[in-house]
N, C-alpha and C. Protein backbone atom coordinates (compact mmCIF):
# COMPACT_ATOMS: atom_id res chain seq x y z
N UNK A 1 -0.32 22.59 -13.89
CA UNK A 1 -0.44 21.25 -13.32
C UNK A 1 0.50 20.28 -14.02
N UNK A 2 0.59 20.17 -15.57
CA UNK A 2 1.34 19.65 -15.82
C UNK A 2 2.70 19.53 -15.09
N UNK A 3 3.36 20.74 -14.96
CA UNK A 3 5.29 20.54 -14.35
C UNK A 3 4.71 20.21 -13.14
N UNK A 4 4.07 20.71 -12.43
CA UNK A 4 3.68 19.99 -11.11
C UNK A 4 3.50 18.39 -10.85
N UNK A 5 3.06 17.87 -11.79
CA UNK A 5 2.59 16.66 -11.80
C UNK A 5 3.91 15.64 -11.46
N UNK A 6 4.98 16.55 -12.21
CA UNK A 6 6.18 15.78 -12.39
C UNK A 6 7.24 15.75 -11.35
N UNK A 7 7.21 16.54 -10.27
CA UNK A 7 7.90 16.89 -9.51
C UNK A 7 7.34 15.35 -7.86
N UNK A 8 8.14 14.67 -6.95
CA UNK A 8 8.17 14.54 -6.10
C UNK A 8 7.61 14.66 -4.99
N UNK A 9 7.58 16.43 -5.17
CA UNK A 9 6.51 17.10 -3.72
C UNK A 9 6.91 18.56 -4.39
N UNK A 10 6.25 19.43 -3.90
CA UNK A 10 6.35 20.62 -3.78
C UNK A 10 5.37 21.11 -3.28
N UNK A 11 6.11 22.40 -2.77
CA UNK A 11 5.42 23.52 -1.49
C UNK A 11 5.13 24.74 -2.16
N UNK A 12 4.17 25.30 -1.47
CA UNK A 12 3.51 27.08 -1.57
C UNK A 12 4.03 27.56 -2.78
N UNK A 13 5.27 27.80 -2.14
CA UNK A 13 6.33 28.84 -2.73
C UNK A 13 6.37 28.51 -4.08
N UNK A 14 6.78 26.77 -4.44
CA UNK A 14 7.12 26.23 -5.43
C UNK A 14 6.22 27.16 -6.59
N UNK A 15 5.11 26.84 -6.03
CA UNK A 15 3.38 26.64 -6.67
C UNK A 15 3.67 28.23 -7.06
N UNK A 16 3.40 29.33 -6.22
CA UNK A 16 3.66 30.81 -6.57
C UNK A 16 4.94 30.70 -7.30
N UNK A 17 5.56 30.78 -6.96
CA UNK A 17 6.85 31.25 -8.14
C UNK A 17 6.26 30.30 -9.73
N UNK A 18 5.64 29.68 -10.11
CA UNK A 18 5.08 29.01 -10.83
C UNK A 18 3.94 29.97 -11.47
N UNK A 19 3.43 29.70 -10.70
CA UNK A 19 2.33 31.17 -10.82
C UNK A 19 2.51 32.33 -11.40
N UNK A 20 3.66 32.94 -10.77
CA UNK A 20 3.92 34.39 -10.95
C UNK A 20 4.72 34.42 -12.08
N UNK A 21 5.20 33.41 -12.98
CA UNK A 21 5.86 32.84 -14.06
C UNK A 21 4.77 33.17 -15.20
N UNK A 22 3.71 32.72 -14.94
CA UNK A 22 2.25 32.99 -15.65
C UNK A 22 1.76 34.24 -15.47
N UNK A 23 2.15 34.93 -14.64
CA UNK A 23 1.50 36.62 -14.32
C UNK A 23 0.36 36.48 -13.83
N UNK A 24 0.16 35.05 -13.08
CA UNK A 24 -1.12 35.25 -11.69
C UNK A 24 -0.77 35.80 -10.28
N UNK A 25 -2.11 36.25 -9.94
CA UNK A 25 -2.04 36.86 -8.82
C UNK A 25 -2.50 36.08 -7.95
N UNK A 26 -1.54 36.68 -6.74
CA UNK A 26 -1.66 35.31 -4.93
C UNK A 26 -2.74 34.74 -5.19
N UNK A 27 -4.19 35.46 -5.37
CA UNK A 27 -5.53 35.14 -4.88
C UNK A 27 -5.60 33.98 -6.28
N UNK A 28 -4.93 34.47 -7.58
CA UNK A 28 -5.71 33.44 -8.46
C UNK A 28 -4.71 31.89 -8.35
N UNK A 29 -3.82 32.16 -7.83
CA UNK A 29 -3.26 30.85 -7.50
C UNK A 29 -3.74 29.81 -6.20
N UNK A 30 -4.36 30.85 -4.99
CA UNK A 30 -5.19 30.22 -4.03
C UNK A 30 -6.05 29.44 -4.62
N UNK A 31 -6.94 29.88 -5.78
CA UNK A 31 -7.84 29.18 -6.51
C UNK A 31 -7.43 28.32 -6.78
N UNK A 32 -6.43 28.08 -7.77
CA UNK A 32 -6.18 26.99 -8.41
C UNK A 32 -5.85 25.83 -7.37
N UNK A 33 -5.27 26.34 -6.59
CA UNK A 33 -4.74 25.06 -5.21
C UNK A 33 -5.77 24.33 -4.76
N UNK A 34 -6.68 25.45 -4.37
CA UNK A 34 -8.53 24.77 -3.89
C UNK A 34 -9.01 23.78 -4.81
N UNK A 35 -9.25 24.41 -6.11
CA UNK A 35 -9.71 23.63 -6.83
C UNK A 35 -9.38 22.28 -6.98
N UNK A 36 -7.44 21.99 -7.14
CA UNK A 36 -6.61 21.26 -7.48
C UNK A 36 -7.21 20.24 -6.31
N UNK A 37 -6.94 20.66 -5.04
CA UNK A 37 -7.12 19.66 -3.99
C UNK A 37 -8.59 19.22 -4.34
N UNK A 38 -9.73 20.05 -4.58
CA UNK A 38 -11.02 19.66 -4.82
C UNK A 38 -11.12 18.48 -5.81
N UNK A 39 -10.45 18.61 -6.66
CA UNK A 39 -10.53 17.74 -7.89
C UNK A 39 -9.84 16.30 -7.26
N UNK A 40 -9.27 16.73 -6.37
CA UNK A 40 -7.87 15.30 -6.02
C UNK A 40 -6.91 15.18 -7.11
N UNK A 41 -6.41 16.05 -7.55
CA UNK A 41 -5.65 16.27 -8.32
C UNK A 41 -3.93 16.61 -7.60
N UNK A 42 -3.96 17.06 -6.66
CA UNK A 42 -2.85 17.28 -5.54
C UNK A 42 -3.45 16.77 -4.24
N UNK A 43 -2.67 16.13 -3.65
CA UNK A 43 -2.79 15.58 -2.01
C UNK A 43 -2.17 16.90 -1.04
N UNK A 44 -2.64 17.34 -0.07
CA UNK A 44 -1.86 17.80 0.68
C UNK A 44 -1.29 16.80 2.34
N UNK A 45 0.13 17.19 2.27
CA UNK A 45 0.91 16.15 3.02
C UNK A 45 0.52 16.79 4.47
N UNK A 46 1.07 17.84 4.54
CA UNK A 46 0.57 19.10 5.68
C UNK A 46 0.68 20.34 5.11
N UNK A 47 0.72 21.23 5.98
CA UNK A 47 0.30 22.87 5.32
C UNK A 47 1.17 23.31 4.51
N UNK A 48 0.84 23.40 3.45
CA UNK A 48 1.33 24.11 2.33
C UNK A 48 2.38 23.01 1.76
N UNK A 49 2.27 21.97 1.79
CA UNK A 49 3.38 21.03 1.19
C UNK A 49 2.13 20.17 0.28
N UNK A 50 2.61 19.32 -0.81
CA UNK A 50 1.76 18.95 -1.36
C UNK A 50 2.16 18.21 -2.44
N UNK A 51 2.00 16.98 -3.19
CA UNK A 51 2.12 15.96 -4.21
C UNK A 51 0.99 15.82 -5.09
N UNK A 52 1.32 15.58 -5.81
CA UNK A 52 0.41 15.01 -7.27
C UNK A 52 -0.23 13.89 -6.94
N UNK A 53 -1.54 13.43 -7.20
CA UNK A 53 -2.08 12.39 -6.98
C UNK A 53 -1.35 11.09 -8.37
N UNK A 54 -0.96 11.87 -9.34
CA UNK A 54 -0.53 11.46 -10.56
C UNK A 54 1.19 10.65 -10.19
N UNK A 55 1.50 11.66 -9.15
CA UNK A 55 3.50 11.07 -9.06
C UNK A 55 2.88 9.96 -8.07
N UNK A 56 1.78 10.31 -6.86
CA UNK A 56 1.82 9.27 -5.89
C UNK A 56 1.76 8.29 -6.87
N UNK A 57 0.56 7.83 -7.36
CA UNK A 57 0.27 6.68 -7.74
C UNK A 57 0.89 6.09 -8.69
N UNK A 58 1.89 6.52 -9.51
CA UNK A 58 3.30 5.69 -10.22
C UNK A 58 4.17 5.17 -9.40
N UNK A 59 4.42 6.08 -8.25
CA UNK A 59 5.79 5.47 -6.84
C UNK A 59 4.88 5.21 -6.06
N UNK A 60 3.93 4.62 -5.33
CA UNK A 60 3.68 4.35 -4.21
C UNK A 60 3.53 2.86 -3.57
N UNK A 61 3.85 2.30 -4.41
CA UNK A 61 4.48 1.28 -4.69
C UNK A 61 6.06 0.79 -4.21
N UNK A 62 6.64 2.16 -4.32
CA UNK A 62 8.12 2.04 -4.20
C UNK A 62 8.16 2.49 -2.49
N UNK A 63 9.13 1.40 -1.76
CA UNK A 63 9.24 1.96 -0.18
C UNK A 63 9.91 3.07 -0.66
N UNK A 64 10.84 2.89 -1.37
CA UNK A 64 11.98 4.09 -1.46
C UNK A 64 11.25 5.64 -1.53
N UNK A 65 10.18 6.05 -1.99
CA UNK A 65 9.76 6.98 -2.14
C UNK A 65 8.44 7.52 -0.71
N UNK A 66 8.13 6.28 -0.12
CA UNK A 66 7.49 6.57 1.00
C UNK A 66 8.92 7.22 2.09
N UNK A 67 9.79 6.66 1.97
CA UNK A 67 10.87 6.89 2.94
C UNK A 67 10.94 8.20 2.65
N UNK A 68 11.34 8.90 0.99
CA UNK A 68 12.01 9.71 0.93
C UNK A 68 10.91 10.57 1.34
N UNK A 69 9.49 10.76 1.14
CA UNK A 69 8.62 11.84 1.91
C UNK A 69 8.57 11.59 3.20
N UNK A 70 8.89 10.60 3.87
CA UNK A 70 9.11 10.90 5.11
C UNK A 70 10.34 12.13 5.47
N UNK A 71 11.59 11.53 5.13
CA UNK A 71 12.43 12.27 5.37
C UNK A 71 12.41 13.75 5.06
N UNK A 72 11.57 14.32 4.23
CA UNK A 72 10.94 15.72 3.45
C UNK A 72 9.82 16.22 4.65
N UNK A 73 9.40 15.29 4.37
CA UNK A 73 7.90 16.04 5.54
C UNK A 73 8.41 16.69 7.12
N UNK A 74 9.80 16.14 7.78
CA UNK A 74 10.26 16.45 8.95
C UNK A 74 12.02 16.69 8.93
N UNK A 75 12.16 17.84 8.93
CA UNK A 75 13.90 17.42 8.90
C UNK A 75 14.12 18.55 9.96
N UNK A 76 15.46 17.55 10.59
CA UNK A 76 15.82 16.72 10.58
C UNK A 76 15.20 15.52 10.28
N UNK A 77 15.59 14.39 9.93
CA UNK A 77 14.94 13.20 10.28
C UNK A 77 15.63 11.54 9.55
N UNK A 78 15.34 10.78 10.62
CA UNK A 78 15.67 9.46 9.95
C UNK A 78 14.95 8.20 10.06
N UNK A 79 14.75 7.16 9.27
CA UNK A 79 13.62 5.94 9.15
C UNK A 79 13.87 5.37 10.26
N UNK A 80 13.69 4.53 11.35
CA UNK A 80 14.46 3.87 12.08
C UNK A 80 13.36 3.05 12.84
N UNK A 81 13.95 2.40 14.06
CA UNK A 81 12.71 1.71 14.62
C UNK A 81 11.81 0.62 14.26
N UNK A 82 10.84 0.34 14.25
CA UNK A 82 9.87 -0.93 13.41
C UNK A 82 10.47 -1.25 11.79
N UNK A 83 10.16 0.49 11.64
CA UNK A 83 10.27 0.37 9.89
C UNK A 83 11.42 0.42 9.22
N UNK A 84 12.31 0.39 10.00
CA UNK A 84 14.28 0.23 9.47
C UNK A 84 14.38 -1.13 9.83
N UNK A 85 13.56 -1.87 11.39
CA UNK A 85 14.03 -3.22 11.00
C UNK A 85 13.19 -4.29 10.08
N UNK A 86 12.16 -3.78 10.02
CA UNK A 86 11.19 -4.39 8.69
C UNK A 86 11.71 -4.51 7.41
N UNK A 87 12.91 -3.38 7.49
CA UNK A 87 13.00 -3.15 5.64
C UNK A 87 14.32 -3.92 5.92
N UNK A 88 15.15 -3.94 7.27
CA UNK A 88 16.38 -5.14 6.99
C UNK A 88 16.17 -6.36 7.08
N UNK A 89 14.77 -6.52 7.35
CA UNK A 89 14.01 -8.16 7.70
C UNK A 89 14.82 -8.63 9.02
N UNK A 90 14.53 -8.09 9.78
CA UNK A 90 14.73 -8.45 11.25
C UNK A 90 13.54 -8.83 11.70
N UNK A 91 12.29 -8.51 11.20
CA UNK A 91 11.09 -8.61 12.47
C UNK A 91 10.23 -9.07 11.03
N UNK A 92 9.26 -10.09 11.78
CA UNK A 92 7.93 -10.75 10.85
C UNK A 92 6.83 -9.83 11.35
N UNK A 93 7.09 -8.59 11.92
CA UNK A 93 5.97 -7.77 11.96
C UNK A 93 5.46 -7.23 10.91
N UNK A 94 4.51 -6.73 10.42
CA UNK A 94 3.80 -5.98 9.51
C UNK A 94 3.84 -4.41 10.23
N UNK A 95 4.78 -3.56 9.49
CA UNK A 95 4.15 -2.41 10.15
C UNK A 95 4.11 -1.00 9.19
N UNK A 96 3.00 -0.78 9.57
CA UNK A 96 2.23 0.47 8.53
C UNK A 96 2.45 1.83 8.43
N UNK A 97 2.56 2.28 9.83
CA UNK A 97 3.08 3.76 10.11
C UNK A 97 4.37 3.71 9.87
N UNK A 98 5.12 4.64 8.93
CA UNK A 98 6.49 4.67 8.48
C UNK A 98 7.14 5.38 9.70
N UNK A 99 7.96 4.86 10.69
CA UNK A 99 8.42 5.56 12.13
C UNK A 99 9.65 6.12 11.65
N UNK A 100 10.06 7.50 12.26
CA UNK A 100 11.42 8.31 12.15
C UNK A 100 11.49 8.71 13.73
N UNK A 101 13.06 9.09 13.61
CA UNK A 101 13.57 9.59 14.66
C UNK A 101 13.80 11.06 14.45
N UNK A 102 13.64 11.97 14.90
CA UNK A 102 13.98 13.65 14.74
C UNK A 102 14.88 14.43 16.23
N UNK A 103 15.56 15.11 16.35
CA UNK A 103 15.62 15.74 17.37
C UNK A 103 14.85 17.08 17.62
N UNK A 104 13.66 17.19 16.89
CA UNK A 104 12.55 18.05 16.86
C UNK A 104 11.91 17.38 17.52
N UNK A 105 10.47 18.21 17.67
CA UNK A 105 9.08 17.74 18.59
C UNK A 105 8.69 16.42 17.69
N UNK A 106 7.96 15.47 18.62
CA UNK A 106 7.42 14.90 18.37
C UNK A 106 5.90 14.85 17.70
N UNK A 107 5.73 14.49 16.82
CA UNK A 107 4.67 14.57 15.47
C UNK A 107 3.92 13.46 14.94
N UNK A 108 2.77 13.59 14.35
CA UNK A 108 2.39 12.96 13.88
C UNK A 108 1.84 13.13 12.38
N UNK A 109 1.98 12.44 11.27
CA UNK A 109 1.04 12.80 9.79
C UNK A 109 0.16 11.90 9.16
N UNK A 110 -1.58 12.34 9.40
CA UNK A 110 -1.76 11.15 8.85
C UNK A 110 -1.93 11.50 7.29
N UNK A 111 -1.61 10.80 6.68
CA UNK A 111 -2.06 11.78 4.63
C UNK A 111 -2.75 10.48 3.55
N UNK A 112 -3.17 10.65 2.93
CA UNK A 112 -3.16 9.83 1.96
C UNK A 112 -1.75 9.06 1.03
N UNK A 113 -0.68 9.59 1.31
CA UNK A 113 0.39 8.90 0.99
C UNK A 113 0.86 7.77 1.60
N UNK A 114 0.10 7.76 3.13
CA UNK A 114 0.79 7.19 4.18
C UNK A 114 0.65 7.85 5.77
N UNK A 115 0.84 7.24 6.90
CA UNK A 115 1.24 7.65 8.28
C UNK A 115 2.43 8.03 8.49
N UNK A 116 2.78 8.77 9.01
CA UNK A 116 4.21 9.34 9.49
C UNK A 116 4.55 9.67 11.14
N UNK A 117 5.21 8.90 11.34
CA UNK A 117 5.14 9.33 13.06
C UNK A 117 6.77 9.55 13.17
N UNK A 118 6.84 10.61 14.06
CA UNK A 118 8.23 11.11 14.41
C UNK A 118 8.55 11.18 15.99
N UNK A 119 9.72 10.33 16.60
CA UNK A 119 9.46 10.34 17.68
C UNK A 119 10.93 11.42 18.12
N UNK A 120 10.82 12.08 18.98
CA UNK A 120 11.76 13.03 19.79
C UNK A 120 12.67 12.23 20.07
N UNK A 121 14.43 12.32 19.72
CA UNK A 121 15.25 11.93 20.43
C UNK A 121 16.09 13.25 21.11
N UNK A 122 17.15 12.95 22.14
CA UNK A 122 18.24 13.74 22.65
C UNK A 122 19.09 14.15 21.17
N UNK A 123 19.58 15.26 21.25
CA UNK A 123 20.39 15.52 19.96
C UNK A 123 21.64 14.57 20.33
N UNK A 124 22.06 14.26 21.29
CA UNK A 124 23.30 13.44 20.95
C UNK A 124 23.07 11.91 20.67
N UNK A 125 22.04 11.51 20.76
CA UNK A 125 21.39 10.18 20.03
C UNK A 125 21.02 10.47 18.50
N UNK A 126 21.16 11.61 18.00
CA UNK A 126 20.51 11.93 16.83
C UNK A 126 21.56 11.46 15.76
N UNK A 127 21.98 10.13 15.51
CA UNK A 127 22.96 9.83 14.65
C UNK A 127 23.40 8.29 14.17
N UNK A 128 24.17 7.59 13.77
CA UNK A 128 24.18 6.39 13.05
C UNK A 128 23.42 5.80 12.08
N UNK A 129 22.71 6.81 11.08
CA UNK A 129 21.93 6.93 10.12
C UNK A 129 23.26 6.93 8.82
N UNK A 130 22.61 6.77 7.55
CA UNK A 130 23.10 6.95 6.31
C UNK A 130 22.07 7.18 5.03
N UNK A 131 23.03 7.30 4.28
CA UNK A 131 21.76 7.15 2.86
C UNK A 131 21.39 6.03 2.33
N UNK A 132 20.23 5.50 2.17
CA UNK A 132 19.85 4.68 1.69
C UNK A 132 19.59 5.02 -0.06
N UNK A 133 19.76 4.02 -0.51
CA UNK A 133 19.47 4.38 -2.05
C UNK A 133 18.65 3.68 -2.84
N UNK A 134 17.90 4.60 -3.69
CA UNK A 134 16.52 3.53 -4.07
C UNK A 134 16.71 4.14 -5.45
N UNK A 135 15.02 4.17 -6.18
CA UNK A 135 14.95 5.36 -7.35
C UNK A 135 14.58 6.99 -6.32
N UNK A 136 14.09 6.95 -5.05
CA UNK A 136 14.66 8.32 -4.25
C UNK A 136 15.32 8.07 -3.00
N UNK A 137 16.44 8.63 -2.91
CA UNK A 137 17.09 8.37 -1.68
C UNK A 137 16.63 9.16 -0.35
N UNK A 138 17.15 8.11 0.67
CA UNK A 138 16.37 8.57 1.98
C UNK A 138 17.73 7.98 3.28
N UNK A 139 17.19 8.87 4.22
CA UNK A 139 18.22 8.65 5.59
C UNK A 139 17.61 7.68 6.21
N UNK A 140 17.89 6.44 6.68
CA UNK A 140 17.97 5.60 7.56
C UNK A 140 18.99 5.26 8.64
N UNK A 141 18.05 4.83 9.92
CA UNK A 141 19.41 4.30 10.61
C UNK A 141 19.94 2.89 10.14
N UNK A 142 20.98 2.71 11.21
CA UNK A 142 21.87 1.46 10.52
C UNK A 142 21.14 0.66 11.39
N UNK A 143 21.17 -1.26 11.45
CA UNK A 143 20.61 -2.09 11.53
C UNK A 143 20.27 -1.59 13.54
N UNK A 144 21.65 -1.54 14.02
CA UNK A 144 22.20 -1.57 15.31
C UNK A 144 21.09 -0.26 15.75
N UNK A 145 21.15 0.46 15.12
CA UNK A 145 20.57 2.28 15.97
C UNK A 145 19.26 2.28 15.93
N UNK A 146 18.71 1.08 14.97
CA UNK A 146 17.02 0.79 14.85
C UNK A 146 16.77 0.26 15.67
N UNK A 147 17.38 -1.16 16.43
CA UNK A 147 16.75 -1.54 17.65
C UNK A 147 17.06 -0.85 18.75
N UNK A 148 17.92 -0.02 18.92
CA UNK A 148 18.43 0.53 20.17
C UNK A 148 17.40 1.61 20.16
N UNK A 149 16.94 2.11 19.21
CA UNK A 149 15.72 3.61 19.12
C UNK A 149 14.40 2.61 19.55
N UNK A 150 14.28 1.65 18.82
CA UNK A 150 12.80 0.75 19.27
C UNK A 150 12.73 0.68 20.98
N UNK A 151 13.98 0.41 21.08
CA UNK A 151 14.05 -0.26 22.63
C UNK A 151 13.76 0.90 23.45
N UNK A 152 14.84 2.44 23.09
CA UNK A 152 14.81 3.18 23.88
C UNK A 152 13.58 3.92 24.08
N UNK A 153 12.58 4.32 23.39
CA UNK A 153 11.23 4.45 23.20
C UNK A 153 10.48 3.59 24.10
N UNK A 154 9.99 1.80 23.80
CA UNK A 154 9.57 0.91 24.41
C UNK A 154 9.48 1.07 26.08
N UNK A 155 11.11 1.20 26.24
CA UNK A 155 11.46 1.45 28.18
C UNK A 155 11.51 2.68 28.43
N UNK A 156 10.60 3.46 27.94
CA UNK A 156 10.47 4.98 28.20
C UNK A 156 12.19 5.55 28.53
N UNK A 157 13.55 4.91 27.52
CA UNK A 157 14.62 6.10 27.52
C UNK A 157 15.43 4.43 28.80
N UNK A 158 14.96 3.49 28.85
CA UNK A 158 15.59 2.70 29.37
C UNK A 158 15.34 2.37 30.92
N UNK A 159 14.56 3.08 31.35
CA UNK A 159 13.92 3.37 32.88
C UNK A 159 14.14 2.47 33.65
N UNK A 160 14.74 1.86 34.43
CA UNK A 160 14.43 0.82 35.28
C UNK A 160 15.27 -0.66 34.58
N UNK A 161 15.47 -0.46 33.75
CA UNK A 161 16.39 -1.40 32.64
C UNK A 161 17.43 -2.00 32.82
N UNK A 162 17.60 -3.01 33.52
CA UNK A 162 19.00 -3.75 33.48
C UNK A 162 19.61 -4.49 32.15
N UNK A 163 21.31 -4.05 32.10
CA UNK A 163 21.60 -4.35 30.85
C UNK A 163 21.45 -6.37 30.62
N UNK A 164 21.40 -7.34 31.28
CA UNK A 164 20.99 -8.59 31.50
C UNK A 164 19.26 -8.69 31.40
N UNK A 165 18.54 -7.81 30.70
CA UNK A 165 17.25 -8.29 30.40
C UNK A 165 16.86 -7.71 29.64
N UNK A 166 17.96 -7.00 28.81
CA UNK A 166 17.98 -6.46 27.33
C UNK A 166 17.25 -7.76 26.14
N UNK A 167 18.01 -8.89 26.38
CA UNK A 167 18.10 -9.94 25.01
C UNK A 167 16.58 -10.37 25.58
N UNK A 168 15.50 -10.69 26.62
CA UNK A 168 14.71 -10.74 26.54
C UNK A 168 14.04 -9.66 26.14
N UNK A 169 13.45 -8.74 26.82
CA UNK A 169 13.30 -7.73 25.67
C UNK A 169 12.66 -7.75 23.83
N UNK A 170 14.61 -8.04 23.61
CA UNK A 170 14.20 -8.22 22.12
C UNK A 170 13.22 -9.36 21.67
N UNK A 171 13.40 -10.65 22.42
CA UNK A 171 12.43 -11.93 22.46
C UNK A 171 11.46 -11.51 22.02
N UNK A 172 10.64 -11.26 23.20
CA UNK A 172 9.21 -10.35 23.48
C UNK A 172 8.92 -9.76 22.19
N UNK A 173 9.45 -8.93 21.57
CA UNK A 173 9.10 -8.18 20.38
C UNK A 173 9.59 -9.10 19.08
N UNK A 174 9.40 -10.01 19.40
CA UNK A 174 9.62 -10.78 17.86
C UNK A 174 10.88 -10.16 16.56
N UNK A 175 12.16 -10.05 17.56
CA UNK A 175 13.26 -9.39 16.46
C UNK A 175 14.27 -10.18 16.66
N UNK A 176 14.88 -11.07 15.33
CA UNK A 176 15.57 -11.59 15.11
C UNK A 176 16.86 -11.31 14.98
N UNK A 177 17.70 -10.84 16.16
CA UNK A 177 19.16 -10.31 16.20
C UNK A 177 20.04 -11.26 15.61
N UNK A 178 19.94 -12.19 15.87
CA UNK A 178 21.14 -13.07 14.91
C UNK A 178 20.92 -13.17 13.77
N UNK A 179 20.06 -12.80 13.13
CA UNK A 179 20.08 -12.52 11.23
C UNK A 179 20.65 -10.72 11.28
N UNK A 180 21.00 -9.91 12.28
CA UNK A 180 21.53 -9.45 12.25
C UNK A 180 23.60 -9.35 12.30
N UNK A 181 24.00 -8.25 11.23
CA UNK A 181 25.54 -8.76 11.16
C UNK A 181 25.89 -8.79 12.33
N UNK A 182 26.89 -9.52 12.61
CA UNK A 182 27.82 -9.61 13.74
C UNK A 182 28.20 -8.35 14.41
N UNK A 183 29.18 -7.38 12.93
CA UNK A 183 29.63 -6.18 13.53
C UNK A 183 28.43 -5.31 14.15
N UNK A 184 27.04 -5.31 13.49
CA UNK A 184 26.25 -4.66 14.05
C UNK A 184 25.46 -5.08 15.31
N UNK A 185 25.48 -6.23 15.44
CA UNK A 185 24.81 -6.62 16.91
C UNK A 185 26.25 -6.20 18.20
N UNK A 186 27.63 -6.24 17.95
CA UNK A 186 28.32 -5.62 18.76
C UNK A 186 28.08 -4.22 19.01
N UNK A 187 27.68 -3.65 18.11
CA UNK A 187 27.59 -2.02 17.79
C UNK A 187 26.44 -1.77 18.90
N UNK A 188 24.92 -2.69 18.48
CA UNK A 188 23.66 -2.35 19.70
C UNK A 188 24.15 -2.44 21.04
N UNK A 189 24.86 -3.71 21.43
CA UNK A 189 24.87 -3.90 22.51
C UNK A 189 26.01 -3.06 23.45
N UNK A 190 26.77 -2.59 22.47
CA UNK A 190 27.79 -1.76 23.19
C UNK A 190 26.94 0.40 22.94
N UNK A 191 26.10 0.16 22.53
CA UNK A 191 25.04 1.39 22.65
C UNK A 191 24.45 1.46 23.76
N UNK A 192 23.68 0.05 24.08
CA UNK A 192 22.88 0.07 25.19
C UNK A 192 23.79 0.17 26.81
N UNK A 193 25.34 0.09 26.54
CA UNK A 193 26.19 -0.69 28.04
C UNK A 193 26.35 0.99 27.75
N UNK A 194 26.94 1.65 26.83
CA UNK A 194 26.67 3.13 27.33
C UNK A 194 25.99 3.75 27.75
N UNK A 195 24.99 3.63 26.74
CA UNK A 195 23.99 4.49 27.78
C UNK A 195 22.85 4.54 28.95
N UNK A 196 23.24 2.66 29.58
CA UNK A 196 22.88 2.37 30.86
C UNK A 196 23.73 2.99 31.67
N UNK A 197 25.02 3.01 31.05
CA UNK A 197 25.67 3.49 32.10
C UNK A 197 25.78 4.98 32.35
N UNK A 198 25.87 5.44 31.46
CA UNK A 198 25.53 6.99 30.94
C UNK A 198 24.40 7.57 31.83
N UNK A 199 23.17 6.25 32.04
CA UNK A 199 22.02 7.32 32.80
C UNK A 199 22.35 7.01 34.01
C-alpha cells in the first residue's frame, strides 16, 4: 500500500506485478484489493482501475488532476464543452460533471473522485485539443472547439440549424464569446460555416 499510495492511479496489472514482486499469489492479492477497497483505502474509478484515497485527497483540490483522470479513465479523450469553457471563464455556469469528447462510445463514470461523462464525436471532429499543463497534465480542447462541441451536442450535430441563429444560441446558454480571443472566435465561427455546410 505504501508505493501504491504514491502513484496517481493504477490498474490490476500494476497491483499484481506488485504482488508477484512479494511472491503472492492471484487469490492473495484479490484479498488485499477487497480488503483495501473495504477499508477505503483505494477508490475504484471503474473495473480494475483504481486510486488511493490518500493521493485523492492531497490533489483533489487541484482541477489539473481531476482533468488528468479524466483523460486516463477514457482514451482517446479530451476536456471540452461546459468544462473547457468554465476553466477559460467563458461561462458563469457552475458545472460539476467533468465533460470530454472521445471518438469511442459514449460513457458515463460516476466515482468518488468525481463524474465523468464522455460524449461520442465523428473521428474527423476528434481534434483541436492540446496539452494543458498543471502539476498533471491533461488534453483539452482549445477555447473555439469547446463551444463548437457544446453547440454540436445541444442541436443534436446541428439539425435544423441555420448559420444566422448560431450567436443566439450562444446568448441562451450564458457564454461570453467576446472575452473570447479574437483569433479564436474566427476559428468557431469558421467551424460551424463548415460544417453547416458540410452537412
Amino acid at each position: 500500500m505504501e508505493q501504491l499510495k504514491n502513484l496517481p492511479y493504477f490498474d490490476k496489472a500494476t497491483i499484481c506485478q506488485l504482488g508477484s514482486s512479494y511472491g503472492l499469489a492471484k487469490t492473495t492479492i484479490d484479498t488485499y484489493i477487497s480488503r483495501y477497497l473495504k477499508n477505503k483505502e483505494i477508490i475504484q474509478l471503474k473495473r480494475g482501475f483504481y486510486i488511493s484515497s490518500d493521493f485523492l485527497n492531497k490533489n483533489k483540490s487541484d482541477i489539473s488532476y481531476s482533468f488528468y483522470l479524466s483523460n486516463i479513465l477514457k482514451t482517446p479523450s479530451y476536456i471540452s464543452s461546459w468544462t473547457a469553457l468554465e476553466y477559460y471563464n467563458l461561462t458563469t455556469e457552475s458545472i460539476h460533471p467533468i465533460v470530454s469528447i472521445t471518438p469511442k462510445v459514449t460513457i458515463k463514470f460516476e466515482t468518488k473522485a468525481g463524474n465523468f461523462i464522455y460524449q461520442s464525436i465523428q473521428k474527423e471532429l476528434f481534434s483541436d485539443f492540446s496539452l494543458g499543463k498543471g502539476k498533471f497534465n491533461f488534453f483539452i480542447a482549445s477555447p473555439s472547439k469547446a463551444l463548437f462541441d457544446l453547440l454540436y451536442f445541444k442541436t443534436h450535430q446541428f439539425r435544423g440549424v441555420k448559420f444566422n441563429e448560431i450567436d443566439n444560441l450562444i446568448k441562451e446558454l450564458r457564454i461570453d464569446i467576446l472575452e473570447m480571443d479574437k483569433k479564436e472566435q474566427e476559428k468557431f465561427y469558421l467551424l460551424i460555416k463548415k460544417f453547416i455546410n458540410y452537412e
